[in-house]
Protein backbone atom coordinates (compact mmCIF):
# COMPACT_ATOMS: atom_id res chain seq x y z
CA UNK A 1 -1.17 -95.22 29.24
CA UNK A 2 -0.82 -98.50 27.16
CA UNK A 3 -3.78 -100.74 26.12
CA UNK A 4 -3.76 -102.96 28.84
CA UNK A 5 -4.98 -105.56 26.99
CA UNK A 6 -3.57 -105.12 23.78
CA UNK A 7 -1.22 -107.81 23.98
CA UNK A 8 -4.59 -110.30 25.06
CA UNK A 9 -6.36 -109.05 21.46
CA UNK A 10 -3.22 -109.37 19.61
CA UNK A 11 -0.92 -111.98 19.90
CA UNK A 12 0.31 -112.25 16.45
CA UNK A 13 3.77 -110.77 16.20
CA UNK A 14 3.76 -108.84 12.54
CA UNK A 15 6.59 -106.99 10.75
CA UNK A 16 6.93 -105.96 7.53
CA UNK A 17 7.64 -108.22 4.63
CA UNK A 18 11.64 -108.47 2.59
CA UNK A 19 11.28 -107.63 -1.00
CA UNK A 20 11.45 -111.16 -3.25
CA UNK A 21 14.91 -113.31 -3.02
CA UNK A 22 15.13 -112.65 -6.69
CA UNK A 23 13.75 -109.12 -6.62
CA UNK A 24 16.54 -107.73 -4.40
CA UNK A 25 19.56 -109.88 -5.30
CA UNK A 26 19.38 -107.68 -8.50
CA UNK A 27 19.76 -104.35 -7.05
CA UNK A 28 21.64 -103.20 -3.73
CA UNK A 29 18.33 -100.90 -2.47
CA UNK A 30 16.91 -102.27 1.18
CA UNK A 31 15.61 -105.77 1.69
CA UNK A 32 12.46 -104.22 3.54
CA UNK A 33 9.62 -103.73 1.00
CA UNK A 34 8.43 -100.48 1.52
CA UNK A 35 5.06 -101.26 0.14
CA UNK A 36 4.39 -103.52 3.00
CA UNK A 37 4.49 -100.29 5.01
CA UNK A 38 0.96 -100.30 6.61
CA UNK A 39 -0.20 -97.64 9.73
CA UNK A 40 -2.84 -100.18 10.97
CA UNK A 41 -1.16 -102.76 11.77
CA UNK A 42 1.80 -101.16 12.98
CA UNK A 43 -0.49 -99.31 15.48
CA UNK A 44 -1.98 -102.87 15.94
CA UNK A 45 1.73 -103.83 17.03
CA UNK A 46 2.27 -101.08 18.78
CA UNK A 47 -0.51 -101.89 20.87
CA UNK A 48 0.62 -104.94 22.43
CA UNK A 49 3.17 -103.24 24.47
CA UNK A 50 2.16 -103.96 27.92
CA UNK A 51 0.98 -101.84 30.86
CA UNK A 52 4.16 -104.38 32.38
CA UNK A 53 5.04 -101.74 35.17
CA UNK A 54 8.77 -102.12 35.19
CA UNK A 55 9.72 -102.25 31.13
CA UNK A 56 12.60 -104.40 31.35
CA UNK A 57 13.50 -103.08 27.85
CA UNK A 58 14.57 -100.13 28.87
CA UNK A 59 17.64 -101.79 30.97
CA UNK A 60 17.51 -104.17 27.46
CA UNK A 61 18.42 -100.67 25.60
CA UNK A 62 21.60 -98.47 26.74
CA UNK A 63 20.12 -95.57 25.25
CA UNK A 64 17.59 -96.15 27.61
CA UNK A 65 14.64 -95.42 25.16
CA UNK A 66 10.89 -94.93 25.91
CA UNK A 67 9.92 -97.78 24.58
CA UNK A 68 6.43 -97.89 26.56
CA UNK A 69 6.08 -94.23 25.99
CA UNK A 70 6.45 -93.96 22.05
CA UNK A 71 4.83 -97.24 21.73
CA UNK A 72 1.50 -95.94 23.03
CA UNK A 73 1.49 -92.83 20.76
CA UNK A 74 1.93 -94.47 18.17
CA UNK A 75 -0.97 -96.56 18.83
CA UNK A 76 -2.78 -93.46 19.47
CA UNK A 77 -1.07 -91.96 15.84
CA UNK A 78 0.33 -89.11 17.54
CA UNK A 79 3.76 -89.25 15.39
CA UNK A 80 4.61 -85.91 16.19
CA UNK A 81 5.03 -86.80 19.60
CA UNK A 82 6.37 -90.22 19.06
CA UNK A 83 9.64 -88.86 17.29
CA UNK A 84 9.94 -86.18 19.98
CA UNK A 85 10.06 -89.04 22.82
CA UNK A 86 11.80 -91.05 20.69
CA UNK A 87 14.65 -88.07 19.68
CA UNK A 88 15.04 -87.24 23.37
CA UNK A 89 17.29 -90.25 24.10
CA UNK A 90 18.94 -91.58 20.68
CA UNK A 91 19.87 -89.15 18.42
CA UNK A 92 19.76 -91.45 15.24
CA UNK A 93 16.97 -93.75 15.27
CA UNK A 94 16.97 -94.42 11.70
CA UNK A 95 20.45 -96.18 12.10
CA UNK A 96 19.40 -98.61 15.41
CA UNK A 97 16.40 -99.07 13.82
CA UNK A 98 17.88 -100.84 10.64
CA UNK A 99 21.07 -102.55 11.80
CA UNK A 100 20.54 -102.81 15.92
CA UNK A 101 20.41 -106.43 16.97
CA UNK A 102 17.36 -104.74 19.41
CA UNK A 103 18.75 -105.91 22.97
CA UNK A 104 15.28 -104.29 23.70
CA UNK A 105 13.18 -107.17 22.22
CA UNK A 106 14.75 -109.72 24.15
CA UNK A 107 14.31 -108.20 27.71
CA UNK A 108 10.80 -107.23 26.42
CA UNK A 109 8.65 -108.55 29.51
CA UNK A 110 5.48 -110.10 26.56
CA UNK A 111 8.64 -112.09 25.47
CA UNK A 112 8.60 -114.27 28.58
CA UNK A 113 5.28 -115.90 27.15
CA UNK A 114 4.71 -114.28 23.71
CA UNK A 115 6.49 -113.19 21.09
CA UNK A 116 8.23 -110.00 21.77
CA UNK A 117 6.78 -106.52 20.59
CA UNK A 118 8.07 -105.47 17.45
CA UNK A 119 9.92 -102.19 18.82
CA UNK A 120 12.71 -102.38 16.27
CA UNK A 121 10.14 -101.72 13.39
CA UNK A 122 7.88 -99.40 15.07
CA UNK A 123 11.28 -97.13 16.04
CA UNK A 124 12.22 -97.14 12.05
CA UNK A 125 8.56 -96.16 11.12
CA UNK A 126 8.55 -93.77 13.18
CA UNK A 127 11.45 -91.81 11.91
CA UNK A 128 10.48 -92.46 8.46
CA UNK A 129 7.20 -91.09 9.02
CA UNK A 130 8.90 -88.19 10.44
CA UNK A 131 11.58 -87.35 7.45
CA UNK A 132 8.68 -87.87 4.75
CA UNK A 133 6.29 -85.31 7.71
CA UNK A 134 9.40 -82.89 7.31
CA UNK A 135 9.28 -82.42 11.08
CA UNK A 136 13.06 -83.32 12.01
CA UNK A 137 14.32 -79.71 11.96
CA UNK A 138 17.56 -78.80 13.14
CA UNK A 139 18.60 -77.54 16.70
CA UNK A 140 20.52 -74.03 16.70
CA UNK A 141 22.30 -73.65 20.14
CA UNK A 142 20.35 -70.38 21.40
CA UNK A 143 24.38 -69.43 22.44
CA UNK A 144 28.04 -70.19 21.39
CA UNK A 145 30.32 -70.97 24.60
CA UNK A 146 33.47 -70.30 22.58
CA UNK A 147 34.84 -73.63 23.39
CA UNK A 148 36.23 -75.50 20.82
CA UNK A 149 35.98 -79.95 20.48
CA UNK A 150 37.46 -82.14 17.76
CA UNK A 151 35.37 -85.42 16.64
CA UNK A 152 37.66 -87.89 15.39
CA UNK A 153 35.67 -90.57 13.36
CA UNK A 154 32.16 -89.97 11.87
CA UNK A 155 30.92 -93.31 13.28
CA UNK A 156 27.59 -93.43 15.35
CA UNK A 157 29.37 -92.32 18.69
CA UNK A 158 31.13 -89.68 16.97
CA UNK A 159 28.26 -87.91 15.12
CA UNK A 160 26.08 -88.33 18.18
CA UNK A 161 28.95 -86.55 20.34
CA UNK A 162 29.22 -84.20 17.86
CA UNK A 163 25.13 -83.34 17.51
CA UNK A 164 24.95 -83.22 21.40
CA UNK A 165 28.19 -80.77 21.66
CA UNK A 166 27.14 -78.53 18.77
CA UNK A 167 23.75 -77.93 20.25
CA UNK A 168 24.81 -76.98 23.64
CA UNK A 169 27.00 -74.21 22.04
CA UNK A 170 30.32 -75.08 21.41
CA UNK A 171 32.00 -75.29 18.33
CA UNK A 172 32.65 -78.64 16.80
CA UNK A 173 34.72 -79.95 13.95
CA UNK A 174 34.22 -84.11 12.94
CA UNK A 175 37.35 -85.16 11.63
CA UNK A 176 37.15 -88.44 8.92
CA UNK A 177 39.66 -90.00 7.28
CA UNK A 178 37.56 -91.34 4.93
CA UNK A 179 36.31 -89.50 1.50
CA UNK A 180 32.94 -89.67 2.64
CA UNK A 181 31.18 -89.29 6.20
CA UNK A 182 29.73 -92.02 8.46
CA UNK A 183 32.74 -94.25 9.03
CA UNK A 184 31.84 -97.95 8.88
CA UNK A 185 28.10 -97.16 8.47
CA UNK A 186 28.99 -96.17 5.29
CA UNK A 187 31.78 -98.47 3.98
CA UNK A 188 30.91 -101.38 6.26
CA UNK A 189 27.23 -101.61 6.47
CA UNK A 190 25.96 -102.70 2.48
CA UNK A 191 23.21 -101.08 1.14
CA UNK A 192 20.92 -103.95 1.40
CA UNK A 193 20.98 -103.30 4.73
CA UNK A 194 20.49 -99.54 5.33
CA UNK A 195 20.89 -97.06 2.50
CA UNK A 196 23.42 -94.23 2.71
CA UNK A 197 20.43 -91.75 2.07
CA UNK A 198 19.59 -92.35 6.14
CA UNK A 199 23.29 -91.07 6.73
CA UNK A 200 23.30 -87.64 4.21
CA UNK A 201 20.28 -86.25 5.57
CA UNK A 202 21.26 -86.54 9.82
CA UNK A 203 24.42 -84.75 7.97
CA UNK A 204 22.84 -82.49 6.67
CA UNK A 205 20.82 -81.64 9.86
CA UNK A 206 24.35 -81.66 11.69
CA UNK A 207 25.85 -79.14 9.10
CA UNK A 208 22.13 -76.85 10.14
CA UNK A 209 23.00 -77.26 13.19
CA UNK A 210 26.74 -76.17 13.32
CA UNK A 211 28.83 -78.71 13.17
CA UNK A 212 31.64 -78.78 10.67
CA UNK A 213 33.56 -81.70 8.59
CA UNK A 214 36.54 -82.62 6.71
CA UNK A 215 37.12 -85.82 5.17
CA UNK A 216 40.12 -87.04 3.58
CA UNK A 217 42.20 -86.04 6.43
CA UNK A 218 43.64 -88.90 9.11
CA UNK A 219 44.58 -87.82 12.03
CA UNK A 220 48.10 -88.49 13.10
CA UNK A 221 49.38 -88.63 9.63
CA UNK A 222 47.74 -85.52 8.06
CA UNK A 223 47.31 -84.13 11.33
CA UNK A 224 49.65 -85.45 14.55
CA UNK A 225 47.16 -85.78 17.26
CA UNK A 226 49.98 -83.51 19.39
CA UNK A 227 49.09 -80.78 17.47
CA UNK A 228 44.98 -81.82 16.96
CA UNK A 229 44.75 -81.57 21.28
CA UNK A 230 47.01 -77.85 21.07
CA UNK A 231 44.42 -76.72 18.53
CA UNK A 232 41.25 -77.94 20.18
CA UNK A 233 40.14 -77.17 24.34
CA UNK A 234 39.00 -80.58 24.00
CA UNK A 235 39.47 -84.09 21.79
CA UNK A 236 37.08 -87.18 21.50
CA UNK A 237 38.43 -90.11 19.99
CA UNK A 238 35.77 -92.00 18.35
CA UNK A 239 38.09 -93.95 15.64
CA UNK A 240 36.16 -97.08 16.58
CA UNK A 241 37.94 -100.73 16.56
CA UNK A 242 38.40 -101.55 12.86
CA UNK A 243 41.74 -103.71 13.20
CA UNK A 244 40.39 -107.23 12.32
CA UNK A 245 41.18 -110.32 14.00
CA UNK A 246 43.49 -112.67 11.89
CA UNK A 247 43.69 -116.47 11.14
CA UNK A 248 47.88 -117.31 10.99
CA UNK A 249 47.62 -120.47 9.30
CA UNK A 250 49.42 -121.89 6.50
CA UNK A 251 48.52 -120.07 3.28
CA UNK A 252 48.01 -116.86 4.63
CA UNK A 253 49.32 -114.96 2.08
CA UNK A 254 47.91 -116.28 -1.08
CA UNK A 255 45.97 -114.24 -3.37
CA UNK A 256 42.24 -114.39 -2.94
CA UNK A 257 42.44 -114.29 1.11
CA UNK A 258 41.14 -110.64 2.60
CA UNK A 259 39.75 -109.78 5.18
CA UNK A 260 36.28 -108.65 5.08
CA UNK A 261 36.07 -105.22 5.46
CA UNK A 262 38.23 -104.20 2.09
CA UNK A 263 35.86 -106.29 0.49
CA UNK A 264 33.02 -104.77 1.97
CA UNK A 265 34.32 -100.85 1.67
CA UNK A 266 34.76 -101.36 -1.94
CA UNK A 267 31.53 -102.78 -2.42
CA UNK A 268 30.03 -99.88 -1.13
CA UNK A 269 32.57 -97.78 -3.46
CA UNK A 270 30.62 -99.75 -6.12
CA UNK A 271 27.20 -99.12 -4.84
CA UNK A 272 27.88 -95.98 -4.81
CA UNK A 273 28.71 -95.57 -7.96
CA UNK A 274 32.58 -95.29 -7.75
CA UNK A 275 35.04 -96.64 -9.74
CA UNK A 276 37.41 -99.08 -8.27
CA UNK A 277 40.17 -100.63 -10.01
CA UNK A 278 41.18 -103.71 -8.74
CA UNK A 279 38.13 -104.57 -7.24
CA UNK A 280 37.94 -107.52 -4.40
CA UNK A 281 35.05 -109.34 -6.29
CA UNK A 282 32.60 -112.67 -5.93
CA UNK A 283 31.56 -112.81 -9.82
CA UNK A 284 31.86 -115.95 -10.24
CA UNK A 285 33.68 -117.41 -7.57
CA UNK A 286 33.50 -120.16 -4.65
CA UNK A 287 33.66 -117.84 -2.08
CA UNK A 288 34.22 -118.93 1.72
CA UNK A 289 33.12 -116.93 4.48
CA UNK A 290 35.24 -117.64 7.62
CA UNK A 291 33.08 -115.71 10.44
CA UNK A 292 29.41 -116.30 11.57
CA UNK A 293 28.81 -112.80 12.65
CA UNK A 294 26.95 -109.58 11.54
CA UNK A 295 30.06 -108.94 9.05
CA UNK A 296 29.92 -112.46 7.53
CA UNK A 297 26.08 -111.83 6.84
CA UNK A 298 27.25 -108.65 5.49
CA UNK A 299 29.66 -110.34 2.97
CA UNK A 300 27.04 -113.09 1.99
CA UNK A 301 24.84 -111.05 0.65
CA UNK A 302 27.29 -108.64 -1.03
CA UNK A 303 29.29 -111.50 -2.57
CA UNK A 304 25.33 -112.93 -4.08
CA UNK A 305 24.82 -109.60 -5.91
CA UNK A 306 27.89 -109.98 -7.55
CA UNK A 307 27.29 -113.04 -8.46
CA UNK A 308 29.32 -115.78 -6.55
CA UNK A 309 29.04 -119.08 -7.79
CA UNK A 310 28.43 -120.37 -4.64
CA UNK A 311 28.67 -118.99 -0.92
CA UNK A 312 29.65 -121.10 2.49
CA UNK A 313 30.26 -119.83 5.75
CA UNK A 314 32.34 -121.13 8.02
CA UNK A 315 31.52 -121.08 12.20
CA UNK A 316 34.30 -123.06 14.59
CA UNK A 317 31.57 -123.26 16.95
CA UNK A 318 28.41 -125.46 17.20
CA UNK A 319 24.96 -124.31 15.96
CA UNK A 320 23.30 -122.18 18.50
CA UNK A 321 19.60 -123.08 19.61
CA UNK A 322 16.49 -122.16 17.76
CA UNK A 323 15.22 -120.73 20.83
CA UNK A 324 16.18 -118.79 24.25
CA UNK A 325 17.96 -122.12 26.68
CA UNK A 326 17.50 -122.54 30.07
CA UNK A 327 21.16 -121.06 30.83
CA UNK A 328 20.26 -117.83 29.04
CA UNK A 329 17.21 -116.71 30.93
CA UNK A 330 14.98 -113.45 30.15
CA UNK A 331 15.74 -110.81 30.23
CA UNK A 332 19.15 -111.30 29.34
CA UNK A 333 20.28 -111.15 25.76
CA UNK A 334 20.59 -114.56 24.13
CA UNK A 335 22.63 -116.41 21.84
CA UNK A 336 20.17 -118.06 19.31
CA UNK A 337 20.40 -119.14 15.62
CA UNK A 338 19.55 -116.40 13.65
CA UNK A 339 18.69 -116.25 9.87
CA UNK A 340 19.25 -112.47 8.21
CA UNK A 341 17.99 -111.27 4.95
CA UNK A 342 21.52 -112.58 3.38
CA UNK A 343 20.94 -115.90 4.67
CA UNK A 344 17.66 -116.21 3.19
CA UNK A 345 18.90 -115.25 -0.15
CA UNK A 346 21.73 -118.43 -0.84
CA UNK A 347 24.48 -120.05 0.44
CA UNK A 348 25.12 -122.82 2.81
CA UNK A 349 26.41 -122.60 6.69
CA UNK A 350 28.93 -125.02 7.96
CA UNK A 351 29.27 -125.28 12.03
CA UNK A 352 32.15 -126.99 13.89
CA UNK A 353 34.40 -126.16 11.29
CA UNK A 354 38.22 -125.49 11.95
CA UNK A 355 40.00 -123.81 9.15
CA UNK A 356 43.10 -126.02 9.14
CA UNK A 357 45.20 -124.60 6.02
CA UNK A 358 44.48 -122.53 3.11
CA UNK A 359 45.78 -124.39 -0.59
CA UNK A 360 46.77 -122.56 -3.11
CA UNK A 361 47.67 -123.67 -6.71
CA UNK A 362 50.69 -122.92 -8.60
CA UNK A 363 50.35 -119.40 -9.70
CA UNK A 364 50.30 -118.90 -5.49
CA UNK A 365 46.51 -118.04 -5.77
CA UNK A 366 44.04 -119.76 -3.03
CA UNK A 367 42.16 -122.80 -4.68
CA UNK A 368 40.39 -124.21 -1.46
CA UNK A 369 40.13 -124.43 2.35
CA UNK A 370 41.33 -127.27 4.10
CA UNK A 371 39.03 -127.86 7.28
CA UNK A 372 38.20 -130.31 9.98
CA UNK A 373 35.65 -131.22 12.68
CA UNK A 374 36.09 -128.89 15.86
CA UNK A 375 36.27 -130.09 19.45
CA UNK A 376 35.98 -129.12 22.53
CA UNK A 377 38.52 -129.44 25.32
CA UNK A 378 37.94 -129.44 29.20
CA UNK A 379 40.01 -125.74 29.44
CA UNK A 380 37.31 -124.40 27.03
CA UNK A 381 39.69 -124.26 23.67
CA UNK A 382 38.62 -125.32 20.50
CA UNK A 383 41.08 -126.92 18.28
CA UNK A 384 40.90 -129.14 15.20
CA UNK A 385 40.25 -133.05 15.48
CA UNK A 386 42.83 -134.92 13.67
CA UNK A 387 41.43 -137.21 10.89
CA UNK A 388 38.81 -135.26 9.87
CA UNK A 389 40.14 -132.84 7.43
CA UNK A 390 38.33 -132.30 3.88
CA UNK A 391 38.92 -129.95 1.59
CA UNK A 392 36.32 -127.36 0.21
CA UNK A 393 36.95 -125.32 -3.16
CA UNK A 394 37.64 -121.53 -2.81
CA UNK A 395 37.93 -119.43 -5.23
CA UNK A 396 38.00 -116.48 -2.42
CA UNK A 397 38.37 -115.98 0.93
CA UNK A 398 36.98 -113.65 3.38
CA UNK A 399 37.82 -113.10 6.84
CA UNK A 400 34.94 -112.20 9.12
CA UNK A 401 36.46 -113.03 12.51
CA UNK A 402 35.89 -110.11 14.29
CA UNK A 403 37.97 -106.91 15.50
CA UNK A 404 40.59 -106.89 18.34
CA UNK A 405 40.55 -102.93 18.92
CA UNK A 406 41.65 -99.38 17.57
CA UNK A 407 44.64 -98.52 15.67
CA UNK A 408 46.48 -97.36 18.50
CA UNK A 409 50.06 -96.62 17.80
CA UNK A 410 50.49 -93.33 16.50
CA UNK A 411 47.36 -92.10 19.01
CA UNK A 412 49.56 -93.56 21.60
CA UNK A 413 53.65 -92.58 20.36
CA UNK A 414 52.19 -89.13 19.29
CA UNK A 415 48.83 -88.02 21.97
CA UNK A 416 50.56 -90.03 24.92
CA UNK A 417 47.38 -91.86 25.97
CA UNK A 418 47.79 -95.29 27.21
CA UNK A 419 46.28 -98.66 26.35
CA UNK A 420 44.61 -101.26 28.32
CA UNK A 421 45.79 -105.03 28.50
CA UNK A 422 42.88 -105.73 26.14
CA UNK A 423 43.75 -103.14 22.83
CA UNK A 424 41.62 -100.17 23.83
CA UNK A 425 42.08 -96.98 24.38
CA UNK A 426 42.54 -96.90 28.79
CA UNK A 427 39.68 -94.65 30.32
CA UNK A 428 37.82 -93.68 33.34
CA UNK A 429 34.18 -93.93 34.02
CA UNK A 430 34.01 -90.32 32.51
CA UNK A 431 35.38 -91.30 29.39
CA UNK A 432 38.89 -89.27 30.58
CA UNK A 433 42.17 -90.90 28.62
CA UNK A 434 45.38 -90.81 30.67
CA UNK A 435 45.60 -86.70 29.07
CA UNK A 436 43.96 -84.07 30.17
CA UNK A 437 41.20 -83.18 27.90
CA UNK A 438 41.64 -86.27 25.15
CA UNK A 439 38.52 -88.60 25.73
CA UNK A 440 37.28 -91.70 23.78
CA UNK A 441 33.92 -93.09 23.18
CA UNK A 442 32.75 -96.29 21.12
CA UNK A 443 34.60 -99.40 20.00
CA UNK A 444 37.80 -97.21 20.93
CA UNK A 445 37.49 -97.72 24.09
CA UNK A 446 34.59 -100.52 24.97
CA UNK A 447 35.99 -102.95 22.10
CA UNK A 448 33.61 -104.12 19.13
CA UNK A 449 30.07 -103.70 19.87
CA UNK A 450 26.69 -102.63 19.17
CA UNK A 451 25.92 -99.34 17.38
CA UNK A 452 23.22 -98.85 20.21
CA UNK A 453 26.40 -98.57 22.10
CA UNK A 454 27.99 -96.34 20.27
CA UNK A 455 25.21 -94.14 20.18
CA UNK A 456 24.91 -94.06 23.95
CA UNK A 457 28.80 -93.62 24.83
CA UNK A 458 28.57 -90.77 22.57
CA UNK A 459 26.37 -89.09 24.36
CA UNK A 460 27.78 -90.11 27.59
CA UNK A 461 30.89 -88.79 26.26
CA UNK A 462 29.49 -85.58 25.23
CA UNK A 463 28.37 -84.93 28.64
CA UNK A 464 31.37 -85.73 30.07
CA UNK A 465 33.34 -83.24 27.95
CA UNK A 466 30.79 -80.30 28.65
CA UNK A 467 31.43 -80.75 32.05
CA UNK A 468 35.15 -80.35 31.26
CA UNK A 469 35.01 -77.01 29.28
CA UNK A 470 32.16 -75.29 31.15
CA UNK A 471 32.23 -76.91 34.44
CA UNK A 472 28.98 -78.21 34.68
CA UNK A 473 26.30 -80.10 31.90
CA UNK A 474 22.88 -80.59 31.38
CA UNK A 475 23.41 -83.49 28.62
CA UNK A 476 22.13 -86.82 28.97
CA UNK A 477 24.67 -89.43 30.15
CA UNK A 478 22.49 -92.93 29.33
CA UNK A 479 25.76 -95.54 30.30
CA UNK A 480 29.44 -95.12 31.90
CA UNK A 481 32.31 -96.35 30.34
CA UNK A 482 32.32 -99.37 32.24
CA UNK A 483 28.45 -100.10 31.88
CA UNK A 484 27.99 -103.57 30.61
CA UNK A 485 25.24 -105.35 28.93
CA UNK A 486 23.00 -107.92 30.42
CA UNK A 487 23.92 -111.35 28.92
CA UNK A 488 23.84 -114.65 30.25
């Protein structure tokens, strides 16, 4: 049972402390300082976690964690139990607890009057407490079922499919197109923000476990996905949504305008210590952001350790509040202004800003941005207002607008699965495509989200397709495929 008055003795809300601005621009290790890591005051934290009776964060969380539960033993210092709790619903905590928004702190119930618990950092200490312990051991399935399953994309829903598969028994291959594993944790998600290290050693429990790889291979090129569902008793397509949204303006095509994901894969080619000819690079450069997301953060701070000579961001919409408003009530998840680590370390942030047209010099290369002053109009569009263009200098663009869905058309001429009206993959509430024994899980099929959501359609997914081969299942199934989330 909680402290029930832990949250009475300590109202401070603490987390741990980002290395120094000039510290980490110089390196692409994690922001966090690890030598702010201290077990007193995160059991201090952990301690203000109410005795609230209904813990709204679980409905916050679709992996439905147990928040309360892990909370109190850490308080109490019981880690070993902690990571079992905290293991029996998300398979990957080190991932949600570096780069998940935590739906869970704004449906916390202290958050009505307090500020929320700090369950994001007390989830990643407890993991890394339990890696450096050397208590996450692999799961051997006590028996094989002789059923086969092929993972395409080594995402968060498809590794966590692939763990929850494997150690029920049946044998599972991930397939990745990529040269490396962990899809766009790896080669979207920078350094700076969570180190690959977190994603080699869950592989290397996986490959314990059972589960097989190949990378390098893309499925419906290398392999048609015809002949991938003959070969398999069962397919999950976990390809995720990575086909970004676009900005047809004039000046489209002029050198220097990407969209941000190249950039951001090859930075983490870099990081990693490959070589890259041609590299998409920042030395030096006005670089313009076009995106106010998690990806435009992403590219802020990548394009500052390569030294940009300056960084803007561009938002079409207003400024969101500093705080939760009235229309946006707990516990649903709000839209606030938020400052990441990249935004602390440079750069400015423009709001109301409608790319109008990008220039480009004579050589056809991109030399600024032309923008103007957005407004609003009674059907809810957003459109430039005329007279209030300027121009702001660009050396290089990146596009961080967002994704509209999967790559769908050889998944759809070659498999025979169908897509909805919106770009995904068409499902059922079991995960089911329109063919019999193809299913899809993630962005595939929900559209661009959370990797909390990932996470838990994997495993939904997984129990789904257990059911299919054996008949029955004793996997978890935390969310349907139509399960939304609770925002105002």
């Amino acid at each position: 049972m909680a402290d029930p008055r832990g949250f009475l003795k300590h109202r401070e809300r603490e987390v741990p402390a980002y290395r120094p601005v000039p510290v980490r621009l110089l390196d692409w290790k994690e922001v966090r300082d690890e030598l702010e890591r201290d077990e007193p005051t995160l059991r201090r934290q952990a301690s203000r976690c109410m005795d609230c009776g209904i813990p709204f964060c679980h409905q916050g969380c679709p992996l439905g964690n147990l928040i309360p539960e892990w909370n109190d033993l850490v308080r109490e210092g019981q880690w070993e139990d902690a990571i079992d709790r905290l293991h029996s619903t998300n398979n990957f905590p080190e991932f949600t607890g570096r780069i998940c928004p935590a739906p869970c702190e704004t449906s916390c119930v202290l958050g009505i009057n307090q500020p929320a618990v700090t369950i994001k950092n007390i989830e990643v200490e407890i993991i890394d407490h339990a890696f450096e312990a050397n208590i996450v051991e692999p799961h051997i399935p006590q028996r094989q079922t002789g059923r086969t399953v092929a993972v395409v994309g080594s995402g968060p829903g498809g590794l966590a499919a692939a763990q929850q598969l494997t150690r029920v028994g049946h044998t599972v291959r991930v397939y990745e197109k990529d040269d490396r594993l962990g899809g766009l944790l790896r080669y979207g998600v920078p350094d700076f923000k969570m180190e690959k290290v977190h994603i080699d050693r869950r592989i290397e429990q996986m490959e314990a476990e059972g589960t097989r790889f190949r990378t390098g291979v893309e499925i419906g090129t290398d392999i048609p996905w015809d002949e991938l569902r003959a070969r398999y008793d069962a397919v999950l397509v976990a390809t995720g949504a990575p086909v970004p949204r676009d900005l047809p303006i004039p000046g489209r095509d002029l050198d220097g305008v990407h969209f941000a994901m190249p950039y951001l894969h090859q930075g983490n080619q870099v990081a990693a210590g490959d070589d890259v000819p041609d590299q998409i690079t920042a030395a030096g450069k006005h670089v313009i952001v076009i995106g106010g997301g998690d990806t435009g953060s992403d590219c802020i701070g990548t394009a500052l350790r390569q030294g940009a000579a300056s960084v803007t961001t561009l938002a079409i919409g207003k400024k969101p509040p500093e705080s939760r408003p009235g229309s946006q009530p707990w516990p649903t998840d709000p839209r606030v202004f938020e400052v990441s680590s990249s935004h602390e370390e440079g750069g400015t942030r423009d709001y109301l800003a409608s790319t109008v047209e990008f220039v480009g010099d004579e050589d056809g290369h991109v030399r600024s941005l032309r923008v103007a002053t957005t407004q609003y109009n009674p059907d809810g569009s957003r459109t430039p207002t005329a007279g209030t263009e300027r121009d702001i200098p660009a050396d290089l663009v990146l596009i961080a607008m967002g994704f509209t869905g999967p790559e769908t058309s050889l998944l759809s001429s070659q498999g025979g699965v169908s897509v909805s009206d919106r770009g995904a993959i068409q499902r059922g509430d079991d995960y089911a495509t329109t063919i019999d024994g193809v299913f899809v899980a993630g962005d595939a099929g929900r559209g661009a989200s959370l990797v909390v959501w990932a996470i838990a359609e994997g495993r939904a997914a997984a129990a789904a397709i257990d059911e299919y081969l054996v008949g029955t299942t004793e996997l978890p199934a935390p969310v349907s495929a139509h399960t939304q989330a609770i925002r105002a």
